[in-house]
N, C-alpha and C. Protein backbone atom coordinates (compact mmCIF):
# COMPACT_ATOMS: atom_id res chain seq x y z
N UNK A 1 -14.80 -35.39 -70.93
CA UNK A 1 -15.77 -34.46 -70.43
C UNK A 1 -15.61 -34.38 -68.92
N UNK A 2 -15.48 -33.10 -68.32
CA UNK A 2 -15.52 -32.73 -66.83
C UNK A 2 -16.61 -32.13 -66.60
N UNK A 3 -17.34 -31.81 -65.30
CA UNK A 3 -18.17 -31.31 -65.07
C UNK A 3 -18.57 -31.43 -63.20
N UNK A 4 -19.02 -30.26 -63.28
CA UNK A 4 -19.46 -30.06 -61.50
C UNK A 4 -20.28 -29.38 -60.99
N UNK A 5 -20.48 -29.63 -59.82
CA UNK A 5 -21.65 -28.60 -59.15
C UNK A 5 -21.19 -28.35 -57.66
N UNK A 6 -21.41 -26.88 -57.20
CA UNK A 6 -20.86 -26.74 -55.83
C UNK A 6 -22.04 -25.83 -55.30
N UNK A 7 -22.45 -26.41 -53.66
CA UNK A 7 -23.50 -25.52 -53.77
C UNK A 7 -23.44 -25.52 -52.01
N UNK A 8 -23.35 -24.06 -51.28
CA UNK A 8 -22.88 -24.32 -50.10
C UNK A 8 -22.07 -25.30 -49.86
N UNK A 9 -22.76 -26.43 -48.86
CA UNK A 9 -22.10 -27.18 -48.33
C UNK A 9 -21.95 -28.82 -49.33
N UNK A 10 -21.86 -28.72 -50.67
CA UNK A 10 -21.97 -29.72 -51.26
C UNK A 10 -21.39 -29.54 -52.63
N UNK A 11 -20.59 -30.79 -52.87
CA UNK A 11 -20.17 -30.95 -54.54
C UNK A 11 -19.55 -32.00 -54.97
N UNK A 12 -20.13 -32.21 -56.03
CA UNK A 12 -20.44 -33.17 -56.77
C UNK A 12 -20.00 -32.81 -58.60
N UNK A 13 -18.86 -34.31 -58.91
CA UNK A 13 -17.80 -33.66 -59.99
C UNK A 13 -17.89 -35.22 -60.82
N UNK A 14 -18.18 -35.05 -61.86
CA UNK A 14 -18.16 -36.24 -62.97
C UNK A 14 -17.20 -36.13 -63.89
N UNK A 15 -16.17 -36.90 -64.18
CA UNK A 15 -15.48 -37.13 -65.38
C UNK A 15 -15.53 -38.50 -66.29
N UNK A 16 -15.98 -38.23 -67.38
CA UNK A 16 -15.88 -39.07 -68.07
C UNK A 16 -14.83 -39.09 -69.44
N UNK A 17 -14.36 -40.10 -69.87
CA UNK A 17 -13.18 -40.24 -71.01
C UNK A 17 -13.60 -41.90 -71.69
N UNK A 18 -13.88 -41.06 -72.91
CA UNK A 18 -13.68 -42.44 -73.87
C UNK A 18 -12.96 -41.89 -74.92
N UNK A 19 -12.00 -43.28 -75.20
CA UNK A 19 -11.31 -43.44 -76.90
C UNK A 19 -11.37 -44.27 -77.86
N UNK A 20 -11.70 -44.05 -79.06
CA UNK A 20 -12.32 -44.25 -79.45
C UNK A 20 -11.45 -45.31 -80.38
N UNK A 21 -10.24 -45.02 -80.37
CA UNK A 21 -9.41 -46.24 -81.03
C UNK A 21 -8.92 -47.23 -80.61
N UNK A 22 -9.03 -46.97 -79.19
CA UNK A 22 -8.94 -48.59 -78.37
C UNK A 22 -9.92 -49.10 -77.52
N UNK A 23 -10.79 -48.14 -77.80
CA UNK A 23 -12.36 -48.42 -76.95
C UNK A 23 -12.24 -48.53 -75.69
N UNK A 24 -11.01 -47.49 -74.84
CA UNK A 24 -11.22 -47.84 -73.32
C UNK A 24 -11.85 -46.88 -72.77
N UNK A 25 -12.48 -46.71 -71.63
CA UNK A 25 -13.66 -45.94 -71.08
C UNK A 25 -13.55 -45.79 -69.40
N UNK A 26 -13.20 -44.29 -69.22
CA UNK A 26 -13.09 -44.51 -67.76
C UNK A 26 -14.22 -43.44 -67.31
N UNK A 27 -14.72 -43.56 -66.08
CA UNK A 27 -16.11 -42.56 -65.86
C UNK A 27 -15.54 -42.65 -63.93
N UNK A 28 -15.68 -41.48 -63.42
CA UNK A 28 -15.67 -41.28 -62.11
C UNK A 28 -16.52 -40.69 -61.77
N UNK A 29 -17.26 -40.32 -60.78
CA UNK A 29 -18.27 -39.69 -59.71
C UNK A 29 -17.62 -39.34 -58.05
N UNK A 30 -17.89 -38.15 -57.72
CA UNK A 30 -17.67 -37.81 -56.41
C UNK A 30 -18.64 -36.78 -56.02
N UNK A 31 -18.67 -37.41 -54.98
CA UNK A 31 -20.00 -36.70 -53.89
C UNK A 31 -19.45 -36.40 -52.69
N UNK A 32 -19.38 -35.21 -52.07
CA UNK A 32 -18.97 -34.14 -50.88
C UNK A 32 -19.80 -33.57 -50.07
N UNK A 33 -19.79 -34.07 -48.75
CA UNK A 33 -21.08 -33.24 -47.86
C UNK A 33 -19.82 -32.72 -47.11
N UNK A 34 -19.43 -31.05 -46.62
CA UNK A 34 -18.84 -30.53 -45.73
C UNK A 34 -19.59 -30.41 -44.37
N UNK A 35 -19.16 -30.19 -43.52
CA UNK A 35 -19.83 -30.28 -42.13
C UNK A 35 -18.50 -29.49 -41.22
N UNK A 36 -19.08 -28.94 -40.32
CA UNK A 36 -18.13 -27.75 -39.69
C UNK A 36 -16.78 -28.74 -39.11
N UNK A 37 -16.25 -29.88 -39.02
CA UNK A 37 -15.38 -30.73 -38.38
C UNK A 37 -15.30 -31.64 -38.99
N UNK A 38 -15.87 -31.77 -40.21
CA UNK A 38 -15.35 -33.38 -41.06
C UNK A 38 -15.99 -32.88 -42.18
N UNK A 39 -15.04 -33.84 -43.41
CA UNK A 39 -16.17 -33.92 -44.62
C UNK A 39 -16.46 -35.41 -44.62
N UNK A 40 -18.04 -35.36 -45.34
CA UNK A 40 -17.98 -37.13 -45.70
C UNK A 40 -18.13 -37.13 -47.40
N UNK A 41 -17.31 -37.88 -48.08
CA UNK A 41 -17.22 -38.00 -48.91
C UNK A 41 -17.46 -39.44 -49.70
N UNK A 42 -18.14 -40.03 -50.95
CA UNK A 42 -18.12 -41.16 -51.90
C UNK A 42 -17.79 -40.77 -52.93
N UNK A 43 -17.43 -42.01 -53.69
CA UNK A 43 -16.71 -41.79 -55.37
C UNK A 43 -17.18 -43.15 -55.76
N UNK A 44 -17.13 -43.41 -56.78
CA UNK A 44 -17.80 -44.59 -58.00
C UNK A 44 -16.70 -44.21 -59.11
N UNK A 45 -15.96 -45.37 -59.80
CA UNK A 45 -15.37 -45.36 -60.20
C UNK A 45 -15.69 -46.75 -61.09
N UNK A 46 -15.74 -46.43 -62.80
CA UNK A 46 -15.98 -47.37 -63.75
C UNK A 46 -14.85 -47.28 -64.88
N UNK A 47 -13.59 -48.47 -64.74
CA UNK A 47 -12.58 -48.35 -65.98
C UNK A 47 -13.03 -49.56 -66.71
N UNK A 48 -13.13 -49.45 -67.97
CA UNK A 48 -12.78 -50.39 -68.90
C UNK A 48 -11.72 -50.40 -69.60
N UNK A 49 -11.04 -51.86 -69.93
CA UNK A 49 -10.50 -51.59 -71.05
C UNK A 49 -10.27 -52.65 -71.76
N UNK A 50 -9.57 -53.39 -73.12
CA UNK A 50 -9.91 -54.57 -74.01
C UNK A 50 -9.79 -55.40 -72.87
N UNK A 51 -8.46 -55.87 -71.73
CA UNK A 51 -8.42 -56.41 -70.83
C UNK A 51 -9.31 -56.95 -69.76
N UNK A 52 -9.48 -56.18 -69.50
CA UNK A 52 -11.31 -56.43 -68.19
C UNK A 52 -11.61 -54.79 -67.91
N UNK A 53 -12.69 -54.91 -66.94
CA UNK A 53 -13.49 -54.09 -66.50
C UNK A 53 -13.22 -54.02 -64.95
N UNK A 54 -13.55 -53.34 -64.31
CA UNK A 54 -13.24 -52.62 -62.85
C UNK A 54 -14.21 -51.28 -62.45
N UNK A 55 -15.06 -51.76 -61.49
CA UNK A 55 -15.80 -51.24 -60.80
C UNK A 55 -15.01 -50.75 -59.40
N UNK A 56 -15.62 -49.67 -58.75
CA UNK A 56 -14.91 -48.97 -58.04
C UNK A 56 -15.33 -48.52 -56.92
N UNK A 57 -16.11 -48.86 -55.82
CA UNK A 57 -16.73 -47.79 -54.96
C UNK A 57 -15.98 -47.96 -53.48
N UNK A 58 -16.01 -46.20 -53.27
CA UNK A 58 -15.14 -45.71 -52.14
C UNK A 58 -15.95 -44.61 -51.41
N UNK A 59 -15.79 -44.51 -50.38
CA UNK A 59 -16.36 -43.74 -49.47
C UNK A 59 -15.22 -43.75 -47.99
N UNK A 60 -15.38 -41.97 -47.35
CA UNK A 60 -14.32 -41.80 -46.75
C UNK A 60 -14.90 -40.30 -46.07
N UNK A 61 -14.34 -40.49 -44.75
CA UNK A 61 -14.25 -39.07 -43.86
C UNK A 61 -12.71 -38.43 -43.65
N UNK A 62 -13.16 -36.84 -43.38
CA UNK A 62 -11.89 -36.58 -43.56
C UNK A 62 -12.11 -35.63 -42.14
N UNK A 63 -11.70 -35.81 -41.27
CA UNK A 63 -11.42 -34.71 -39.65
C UNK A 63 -10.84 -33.67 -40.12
N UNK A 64 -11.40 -32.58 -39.27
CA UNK A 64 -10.56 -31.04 -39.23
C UNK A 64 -10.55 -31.07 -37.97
N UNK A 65 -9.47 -31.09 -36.97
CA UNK A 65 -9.71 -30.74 -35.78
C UNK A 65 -9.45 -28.84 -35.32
N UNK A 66 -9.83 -28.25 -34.47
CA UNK A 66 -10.09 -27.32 -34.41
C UNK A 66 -8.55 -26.69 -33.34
């Protein structure tokens, strides 16, 4: 499952994936604020799989110089 929202200056995009025959499960999140000279951006990131589990969080700016 994908899914998003964009709204002016903002967007925000979820994917999630499960299977169901090896029971692994991955889910992401990202969040986008634009701003006239940078974006700031976070993501959350949840993989499972029979092996272990892994949590994920990232956050990050990105410059436009003019």
């Amino acid at each position: 499952m994908e899914t998003g929202y964009n709204k002016e200056n903002w967007a925000f995009n979820v994917s999630d994936y499960y299977f169901h025959q090896t029971k692994d499960h991955m889910l992401n999140t990202n969040l986008t604020r634009r701003f006239s000279l940078l974006d700031l951006y976070g993501n959350y990131r949840y993989i499972s799989f029979p092996g272990g589990k892994y949590r994920l969080l990232g956050a990050g700016v990105v410059l436009r110089p003019t």
